[in-house]
PDB file of N, CA and C in Angstrom:
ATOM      1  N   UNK A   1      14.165 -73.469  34.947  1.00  0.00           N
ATOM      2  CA  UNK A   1      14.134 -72.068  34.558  1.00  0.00           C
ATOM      3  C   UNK A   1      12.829 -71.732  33.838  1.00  0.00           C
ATOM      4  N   UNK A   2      12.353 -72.815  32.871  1.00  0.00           N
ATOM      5  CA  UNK A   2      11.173 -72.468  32.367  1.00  0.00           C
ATOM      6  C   UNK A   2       9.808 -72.252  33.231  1.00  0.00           C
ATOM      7  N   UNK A   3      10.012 -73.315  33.816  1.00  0.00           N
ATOM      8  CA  UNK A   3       9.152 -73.312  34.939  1.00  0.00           C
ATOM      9  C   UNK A   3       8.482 -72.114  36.196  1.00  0.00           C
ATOM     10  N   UNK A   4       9.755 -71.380  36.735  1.00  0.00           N
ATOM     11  CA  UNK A   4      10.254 -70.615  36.941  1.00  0.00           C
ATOM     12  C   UNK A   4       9.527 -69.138  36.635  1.00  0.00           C
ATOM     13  N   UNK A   5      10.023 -69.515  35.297  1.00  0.00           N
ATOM     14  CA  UNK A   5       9.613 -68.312  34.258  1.00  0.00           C
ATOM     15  C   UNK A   5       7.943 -68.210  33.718  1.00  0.00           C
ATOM     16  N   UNK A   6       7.823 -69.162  33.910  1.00  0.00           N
ATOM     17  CA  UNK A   6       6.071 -69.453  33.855  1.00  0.00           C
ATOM     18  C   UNK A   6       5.141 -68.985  34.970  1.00  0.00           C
ATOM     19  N   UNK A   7       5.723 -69.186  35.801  1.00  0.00           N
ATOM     20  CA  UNK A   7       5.225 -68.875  37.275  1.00  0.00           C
ATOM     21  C   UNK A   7       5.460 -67.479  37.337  1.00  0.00           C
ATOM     22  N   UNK A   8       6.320 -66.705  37.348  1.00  0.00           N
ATOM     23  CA  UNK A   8       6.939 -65.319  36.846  1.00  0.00           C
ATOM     24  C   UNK A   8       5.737 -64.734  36.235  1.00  0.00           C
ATOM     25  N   UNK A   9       5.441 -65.025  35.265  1.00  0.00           N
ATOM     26  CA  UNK A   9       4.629 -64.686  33.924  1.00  0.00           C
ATOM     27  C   UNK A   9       2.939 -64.684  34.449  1.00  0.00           C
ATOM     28  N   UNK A  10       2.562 -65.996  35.770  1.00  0.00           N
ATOM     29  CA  UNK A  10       1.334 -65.685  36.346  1.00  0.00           C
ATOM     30  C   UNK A  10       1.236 -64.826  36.985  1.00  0.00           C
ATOM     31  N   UNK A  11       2.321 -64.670  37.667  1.00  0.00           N
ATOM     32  CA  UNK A  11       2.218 -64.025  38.547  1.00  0.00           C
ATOM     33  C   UNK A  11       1.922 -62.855  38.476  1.00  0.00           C
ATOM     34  N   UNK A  12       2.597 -62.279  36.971  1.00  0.00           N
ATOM     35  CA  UNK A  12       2.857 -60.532  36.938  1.00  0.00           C
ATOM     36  C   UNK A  12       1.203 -60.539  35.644  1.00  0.00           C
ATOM     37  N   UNK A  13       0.554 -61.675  35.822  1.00  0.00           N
ATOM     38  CA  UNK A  13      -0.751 -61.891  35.093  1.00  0.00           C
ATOM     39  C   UNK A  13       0.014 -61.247  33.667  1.00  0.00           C
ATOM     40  N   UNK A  14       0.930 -62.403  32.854  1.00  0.00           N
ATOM     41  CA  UNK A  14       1.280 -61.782  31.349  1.00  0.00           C
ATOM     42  C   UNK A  14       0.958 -63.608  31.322  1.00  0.00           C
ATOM     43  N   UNK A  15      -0.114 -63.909  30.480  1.00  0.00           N
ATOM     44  CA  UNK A  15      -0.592 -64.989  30.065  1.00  0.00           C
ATOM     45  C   UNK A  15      -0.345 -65.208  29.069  1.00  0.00           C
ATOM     46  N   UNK A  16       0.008 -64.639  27.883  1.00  0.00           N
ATOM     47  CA  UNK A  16       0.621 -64.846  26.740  1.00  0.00           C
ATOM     48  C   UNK A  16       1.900 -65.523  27.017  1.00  0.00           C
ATOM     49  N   UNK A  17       2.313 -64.619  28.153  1.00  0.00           N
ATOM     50  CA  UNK A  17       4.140 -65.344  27.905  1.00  0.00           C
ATOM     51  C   UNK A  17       3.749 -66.845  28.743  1.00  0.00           C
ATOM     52  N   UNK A  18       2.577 -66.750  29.679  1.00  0.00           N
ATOM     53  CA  UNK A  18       3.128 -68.581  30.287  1.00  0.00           C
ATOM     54  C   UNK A  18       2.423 -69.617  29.258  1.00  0.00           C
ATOM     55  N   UNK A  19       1.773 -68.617  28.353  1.00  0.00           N
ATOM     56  CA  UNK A  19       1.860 -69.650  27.343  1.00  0.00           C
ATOM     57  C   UNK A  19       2.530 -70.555  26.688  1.00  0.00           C
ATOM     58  N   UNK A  20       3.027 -69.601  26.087  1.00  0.00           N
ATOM     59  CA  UNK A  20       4.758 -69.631  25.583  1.00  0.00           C
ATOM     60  C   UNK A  20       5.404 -70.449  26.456  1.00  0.00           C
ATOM     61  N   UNK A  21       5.548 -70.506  27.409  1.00  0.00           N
ATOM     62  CA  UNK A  21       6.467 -71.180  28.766  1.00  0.00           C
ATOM     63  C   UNK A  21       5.739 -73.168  28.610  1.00  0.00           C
ATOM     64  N   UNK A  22       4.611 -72.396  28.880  1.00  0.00           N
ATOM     65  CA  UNK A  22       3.994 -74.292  28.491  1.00  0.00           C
ATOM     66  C   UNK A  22       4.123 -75.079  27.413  1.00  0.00           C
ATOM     67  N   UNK A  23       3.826 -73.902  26.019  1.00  0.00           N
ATOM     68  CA  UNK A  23       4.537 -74.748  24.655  1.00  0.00           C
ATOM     69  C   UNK A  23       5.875 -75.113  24.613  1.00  0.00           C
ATOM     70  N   UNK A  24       6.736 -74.607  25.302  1.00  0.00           N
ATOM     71  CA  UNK A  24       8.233 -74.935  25.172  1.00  0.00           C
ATOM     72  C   UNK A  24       8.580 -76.268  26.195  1.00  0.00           C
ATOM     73  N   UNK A  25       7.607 -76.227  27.181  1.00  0.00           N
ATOM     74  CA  UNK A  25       8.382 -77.097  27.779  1.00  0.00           C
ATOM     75  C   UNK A  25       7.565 -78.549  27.196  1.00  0.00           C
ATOM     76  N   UNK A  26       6.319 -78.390  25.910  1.00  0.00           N
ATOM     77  CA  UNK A  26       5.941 -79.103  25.217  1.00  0.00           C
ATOM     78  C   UNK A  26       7.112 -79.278  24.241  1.00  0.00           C
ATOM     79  N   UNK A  27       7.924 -78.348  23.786  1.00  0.00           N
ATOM     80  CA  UNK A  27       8.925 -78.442  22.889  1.00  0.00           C
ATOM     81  C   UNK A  27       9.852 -79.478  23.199  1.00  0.00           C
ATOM     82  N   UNK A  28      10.046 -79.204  24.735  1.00  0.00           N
ATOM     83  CA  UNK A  28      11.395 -79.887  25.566  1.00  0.00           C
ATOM     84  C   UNK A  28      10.880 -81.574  25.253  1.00  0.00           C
ATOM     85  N   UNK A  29       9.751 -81.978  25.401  1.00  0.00           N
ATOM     86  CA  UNK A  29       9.403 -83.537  25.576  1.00  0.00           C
ATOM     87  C   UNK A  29       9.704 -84.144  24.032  1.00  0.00           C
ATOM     88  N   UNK A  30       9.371 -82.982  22.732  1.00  0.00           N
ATOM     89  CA  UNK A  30       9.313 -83.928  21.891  1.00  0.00           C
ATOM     90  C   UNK A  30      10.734 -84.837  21.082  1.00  0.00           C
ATOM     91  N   UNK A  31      11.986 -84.236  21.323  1.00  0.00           N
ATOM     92  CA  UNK A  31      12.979 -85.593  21.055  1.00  0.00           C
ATOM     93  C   UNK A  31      12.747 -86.544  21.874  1.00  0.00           C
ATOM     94  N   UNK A  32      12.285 -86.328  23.112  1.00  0.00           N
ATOM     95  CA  UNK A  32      12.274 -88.030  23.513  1.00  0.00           C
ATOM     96  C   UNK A  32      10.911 -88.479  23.344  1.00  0.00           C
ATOM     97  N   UNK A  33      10.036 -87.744  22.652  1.00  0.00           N
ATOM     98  CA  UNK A  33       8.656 -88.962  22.397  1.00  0.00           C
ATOM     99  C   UNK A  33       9.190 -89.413  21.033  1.00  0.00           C
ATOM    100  N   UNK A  34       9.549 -88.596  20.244  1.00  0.00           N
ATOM    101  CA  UNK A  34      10.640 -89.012  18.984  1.00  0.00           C
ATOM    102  C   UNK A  34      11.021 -90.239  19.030  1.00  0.00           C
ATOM    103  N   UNK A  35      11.954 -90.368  19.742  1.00  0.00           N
ATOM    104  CA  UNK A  35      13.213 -91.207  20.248  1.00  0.00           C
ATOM    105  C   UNK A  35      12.297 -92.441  20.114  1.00  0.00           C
ATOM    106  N   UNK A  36      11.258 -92.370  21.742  1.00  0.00           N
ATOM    107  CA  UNK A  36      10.071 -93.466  21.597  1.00  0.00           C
ATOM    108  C   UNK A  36       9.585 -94.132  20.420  1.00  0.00           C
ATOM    109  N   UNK A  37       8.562 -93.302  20.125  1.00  0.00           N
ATOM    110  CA  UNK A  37       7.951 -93.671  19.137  1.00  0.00           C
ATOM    111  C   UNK A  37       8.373 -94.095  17.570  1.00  0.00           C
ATOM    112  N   UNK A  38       9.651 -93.667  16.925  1.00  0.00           N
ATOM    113  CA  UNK A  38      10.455 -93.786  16.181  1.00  0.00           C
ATOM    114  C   UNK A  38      11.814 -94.719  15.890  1.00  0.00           C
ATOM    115  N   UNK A  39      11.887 -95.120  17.641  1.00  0.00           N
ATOM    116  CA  UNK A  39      12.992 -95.740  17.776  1.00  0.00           C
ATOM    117  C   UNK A  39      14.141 -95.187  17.126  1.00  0.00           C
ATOM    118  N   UNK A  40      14.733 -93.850  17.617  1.00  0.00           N
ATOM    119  CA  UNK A  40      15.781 -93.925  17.206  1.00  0.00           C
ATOM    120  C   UNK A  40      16.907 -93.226  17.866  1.00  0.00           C
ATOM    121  N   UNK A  41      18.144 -92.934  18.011  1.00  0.00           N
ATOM    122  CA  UNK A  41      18.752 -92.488  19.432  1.00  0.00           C
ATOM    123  C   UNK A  41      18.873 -90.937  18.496  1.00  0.00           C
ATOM    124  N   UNK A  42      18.966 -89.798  19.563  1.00  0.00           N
ATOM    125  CA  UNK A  42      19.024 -88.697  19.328  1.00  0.00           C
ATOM    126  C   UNK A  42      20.686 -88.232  20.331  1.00  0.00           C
ATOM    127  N   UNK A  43      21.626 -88.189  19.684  1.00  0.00           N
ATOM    128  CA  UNK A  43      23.003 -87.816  20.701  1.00  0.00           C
ATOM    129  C   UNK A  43      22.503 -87.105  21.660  1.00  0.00           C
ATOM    130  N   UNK A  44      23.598 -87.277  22.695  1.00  0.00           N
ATOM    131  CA  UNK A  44      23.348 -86.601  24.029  1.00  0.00           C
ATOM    132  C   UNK A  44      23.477 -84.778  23.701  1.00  0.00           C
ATOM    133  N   UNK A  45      24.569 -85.019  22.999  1.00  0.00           N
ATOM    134  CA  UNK A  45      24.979 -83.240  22.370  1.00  0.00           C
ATOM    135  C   UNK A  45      24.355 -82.516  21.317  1.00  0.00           C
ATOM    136  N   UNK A  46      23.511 -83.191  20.621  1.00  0.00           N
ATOM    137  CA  UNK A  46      22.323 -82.944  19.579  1.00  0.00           C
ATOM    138  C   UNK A  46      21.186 -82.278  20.420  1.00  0.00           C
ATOM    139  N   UNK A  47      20.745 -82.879  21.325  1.00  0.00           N
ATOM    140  CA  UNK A  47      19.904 -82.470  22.069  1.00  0.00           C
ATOM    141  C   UNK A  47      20.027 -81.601  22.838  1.00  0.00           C
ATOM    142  N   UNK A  48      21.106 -81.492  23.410  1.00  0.00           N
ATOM    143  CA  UNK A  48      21.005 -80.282  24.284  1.00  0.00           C
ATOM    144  C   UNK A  48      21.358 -79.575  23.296  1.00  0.00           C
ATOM    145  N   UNK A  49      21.631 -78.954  22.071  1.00  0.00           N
ATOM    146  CA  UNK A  49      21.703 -77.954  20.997  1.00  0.00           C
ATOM    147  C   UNK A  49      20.163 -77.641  21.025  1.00  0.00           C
ATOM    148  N   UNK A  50      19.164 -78.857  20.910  1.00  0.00           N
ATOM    149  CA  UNK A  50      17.919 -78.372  20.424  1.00  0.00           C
ATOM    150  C   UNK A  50      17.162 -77.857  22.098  1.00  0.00           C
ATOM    151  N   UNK A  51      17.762 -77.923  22.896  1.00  0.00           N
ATOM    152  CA  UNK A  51      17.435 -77.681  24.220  1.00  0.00           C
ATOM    153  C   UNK A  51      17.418 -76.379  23.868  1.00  0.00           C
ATOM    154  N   UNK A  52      18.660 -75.548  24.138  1.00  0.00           N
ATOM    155  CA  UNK A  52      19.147 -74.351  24.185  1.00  0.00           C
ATOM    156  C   UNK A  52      18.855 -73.211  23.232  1.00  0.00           C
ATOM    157  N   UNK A  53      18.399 -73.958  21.925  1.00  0.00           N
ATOM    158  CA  UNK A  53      17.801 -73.047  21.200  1.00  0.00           C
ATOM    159  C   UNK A  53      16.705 -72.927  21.314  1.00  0.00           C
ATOM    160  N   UNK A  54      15.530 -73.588  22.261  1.00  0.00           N
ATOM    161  CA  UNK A  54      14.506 -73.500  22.320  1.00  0.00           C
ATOM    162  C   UNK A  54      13.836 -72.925  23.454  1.00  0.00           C
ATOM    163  N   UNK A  55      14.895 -72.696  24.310  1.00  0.00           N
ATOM    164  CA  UNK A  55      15.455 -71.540  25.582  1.00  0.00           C
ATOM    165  C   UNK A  55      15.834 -70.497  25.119  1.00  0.00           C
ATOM    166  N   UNK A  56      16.696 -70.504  24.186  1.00  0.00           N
ATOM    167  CA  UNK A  56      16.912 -68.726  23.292  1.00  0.00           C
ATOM    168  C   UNK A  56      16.449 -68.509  22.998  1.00  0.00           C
ATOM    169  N   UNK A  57      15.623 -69.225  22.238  1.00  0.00           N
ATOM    170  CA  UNK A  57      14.724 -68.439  21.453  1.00  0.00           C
ATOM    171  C   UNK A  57      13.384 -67.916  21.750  1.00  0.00           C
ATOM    172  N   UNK A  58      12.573 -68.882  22.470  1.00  0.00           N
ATOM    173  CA  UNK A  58      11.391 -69.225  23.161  1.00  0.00           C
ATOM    174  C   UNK A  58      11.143 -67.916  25.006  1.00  0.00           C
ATOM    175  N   UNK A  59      12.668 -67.993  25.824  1.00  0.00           N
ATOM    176  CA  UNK A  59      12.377 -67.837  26.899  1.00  0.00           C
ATOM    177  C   UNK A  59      12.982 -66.221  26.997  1.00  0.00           C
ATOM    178  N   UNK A  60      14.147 -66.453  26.136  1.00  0.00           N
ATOM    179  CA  UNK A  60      14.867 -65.308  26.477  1.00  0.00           C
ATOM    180  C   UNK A  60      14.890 -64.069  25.322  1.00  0.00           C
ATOM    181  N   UNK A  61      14.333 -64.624  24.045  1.00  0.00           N
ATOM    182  CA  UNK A  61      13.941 -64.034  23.106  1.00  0.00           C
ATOM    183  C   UNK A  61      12.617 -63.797  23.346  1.00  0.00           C
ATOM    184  N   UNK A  62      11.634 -64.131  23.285  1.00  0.00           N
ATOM    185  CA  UNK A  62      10.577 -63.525  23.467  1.00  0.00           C
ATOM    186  C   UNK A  62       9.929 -63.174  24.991  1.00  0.00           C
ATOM    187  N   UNK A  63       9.960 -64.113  25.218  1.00  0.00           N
ATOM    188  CA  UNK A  63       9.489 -63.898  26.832  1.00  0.00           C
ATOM    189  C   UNK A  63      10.147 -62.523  27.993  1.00  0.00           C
ATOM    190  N   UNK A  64      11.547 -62.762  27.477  1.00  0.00           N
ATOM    191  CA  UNK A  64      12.833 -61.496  28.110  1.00  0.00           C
ATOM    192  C   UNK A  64      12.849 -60.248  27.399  1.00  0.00           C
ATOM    193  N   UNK A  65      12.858 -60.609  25.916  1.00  0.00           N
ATOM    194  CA  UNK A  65      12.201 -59.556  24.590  1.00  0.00           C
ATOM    195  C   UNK A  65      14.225 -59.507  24.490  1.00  0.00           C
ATOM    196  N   UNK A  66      14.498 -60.386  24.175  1.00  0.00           N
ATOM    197  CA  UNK A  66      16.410 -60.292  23.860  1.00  0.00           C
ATOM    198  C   UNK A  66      16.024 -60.057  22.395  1.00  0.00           C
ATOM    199  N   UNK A  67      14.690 -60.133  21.504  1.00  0.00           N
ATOM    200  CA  UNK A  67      14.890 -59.719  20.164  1.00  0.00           C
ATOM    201  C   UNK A  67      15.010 -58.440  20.316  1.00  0.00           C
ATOM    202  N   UNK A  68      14.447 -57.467  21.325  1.00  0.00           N
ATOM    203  CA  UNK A  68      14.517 -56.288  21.321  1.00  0.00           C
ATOM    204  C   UNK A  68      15.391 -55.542  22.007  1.00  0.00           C
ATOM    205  N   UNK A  69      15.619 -56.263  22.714  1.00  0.00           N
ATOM    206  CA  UNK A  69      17.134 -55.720  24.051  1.00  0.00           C
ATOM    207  C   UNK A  69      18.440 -55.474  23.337  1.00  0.00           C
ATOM    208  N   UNK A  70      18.721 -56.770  22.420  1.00  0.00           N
ATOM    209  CA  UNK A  70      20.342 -57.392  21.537  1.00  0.00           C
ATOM    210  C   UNK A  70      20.200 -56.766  20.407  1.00  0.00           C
ATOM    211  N   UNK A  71      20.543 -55.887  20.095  1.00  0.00           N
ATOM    212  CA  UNK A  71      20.348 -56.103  18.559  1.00  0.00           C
ATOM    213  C   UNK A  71      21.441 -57.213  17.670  1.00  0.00           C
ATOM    214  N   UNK A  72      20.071 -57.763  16.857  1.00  0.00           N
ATOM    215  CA  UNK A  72      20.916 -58.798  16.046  1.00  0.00           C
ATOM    216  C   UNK A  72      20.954 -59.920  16.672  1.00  0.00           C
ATOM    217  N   UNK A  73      19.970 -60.267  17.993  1.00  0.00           N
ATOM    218  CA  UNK A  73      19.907 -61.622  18.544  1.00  0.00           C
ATOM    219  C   UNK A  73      19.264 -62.842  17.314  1.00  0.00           C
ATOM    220  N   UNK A  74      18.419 -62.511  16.653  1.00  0.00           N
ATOM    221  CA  UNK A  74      17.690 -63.302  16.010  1.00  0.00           C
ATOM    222  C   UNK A  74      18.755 -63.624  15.091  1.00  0.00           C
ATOM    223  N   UNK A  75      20.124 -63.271  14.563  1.00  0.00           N
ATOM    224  CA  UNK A  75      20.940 -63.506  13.601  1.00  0.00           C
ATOM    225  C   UNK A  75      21.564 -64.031  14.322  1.00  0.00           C
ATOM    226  N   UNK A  76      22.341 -64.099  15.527  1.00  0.00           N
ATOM    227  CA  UNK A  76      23.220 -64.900  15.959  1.00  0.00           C
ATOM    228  C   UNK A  76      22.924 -66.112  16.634  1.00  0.00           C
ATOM    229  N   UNK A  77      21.675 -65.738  17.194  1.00  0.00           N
ATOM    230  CA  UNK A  77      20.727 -67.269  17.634  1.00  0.00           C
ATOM    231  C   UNK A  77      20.635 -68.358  16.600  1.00  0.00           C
ATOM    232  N   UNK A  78      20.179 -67.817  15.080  1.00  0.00           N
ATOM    233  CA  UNK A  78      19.931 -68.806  14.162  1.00  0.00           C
ATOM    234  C   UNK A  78      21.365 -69.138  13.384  1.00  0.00           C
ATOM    235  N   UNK A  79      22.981 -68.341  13.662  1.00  0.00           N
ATOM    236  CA  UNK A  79      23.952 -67.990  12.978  1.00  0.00           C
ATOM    237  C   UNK A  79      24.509 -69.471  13.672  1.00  0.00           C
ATOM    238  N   UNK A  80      24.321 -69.334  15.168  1.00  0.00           N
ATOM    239  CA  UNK A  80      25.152 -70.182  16.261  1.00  0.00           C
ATOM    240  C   UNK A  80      24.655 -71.189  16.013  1.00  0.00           C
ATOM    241  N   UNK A  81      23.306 -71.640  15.854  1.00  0.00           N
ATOM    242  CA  UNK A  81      22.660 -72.647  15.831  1.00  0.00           C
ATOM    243  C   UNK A  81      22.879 -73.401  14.470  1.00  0.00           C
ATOM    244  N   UNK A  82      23.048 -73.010  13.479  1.00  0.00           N
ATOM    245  CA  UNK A  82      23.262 -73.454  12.288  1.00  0.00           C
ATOM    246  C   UNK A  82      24.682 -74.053  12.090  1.00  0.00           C
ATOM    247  N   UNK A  83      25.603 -73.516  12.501  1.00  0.00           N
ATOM    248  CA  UNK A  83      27.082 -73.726  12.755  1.00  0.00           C
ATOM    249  C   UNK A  83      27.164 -75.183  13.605  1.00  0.00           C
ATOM    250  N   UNK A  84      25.996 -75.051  14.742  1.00  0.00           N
ATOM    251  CA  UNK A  84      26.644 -76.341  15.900  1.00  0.00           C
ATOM    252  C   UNK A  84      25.944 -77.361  15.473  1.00  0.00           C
ATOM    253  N   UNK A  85      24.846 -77.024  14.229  1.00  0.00           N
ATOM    254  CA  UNK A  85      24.176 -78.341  13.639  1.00  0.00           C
ATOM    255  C   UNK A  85      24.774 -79.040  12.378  1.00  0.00           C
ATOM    256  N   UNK A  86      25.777 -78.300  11.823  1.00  0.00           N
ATOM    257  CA  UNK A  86      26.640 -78.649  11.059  1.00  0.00           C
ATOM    258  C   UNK A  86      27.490 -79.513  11.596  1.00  0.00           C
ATOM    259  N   UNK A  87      27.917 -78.718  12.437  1.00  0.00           N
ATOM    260  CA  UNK A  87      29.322 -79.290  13.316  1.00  0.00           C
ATOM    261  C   UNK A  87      29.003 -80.755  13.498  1.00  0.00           C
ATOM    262  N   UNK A  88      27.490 -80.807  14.438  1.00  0.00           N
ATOM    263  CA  UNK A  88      27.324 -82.483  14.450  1.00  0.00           C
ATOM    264  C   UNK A  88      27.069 -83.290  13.849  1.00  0.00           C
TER     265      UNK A  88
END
């Protein structure tokens, strides 16, 4: 999808957003260079938490503009996210 969405973003020549699209999917690599370099296991369900918020926030929040579409996305993005990092 990011990918996708990057290509999207050349296409319609908005270079800011495939920016954005390339830092995130820089985002996506770093629990597992983590993991690597740190040696240490990151849960399967931890991660996809930090997946998804970095897709909400990153692809569909800014890139889609859901801060401006939702009102109150930025509160329930960081509301949900805080809750499922507890949880684990």
């Amino acid at each position: 999808m990011v990918i996708v969405t990057c290509i999207r973003c050349l296409i319609t020549k908005n270079y800011e957003s495939a920016a954005i699209c390339i830092l995130s999917l820089i985002l996506f690599l770093i629990p597992a260079f983590l993991e690597d370099v740190l040696d240490l296991t990151i849960p399967p369900f931890f991660e996809a938490i930090i997946f998804a918020f970095i897709f909400a926030a990153e692809i569909l929040g800014e890139i889609n503009h859901y801060y401006v579409k939702i009102p109150g996305w930025d509160t329930i993005l960081h509301t949900l996210n805080g809750f499922l990092f507890a949880a684990v």
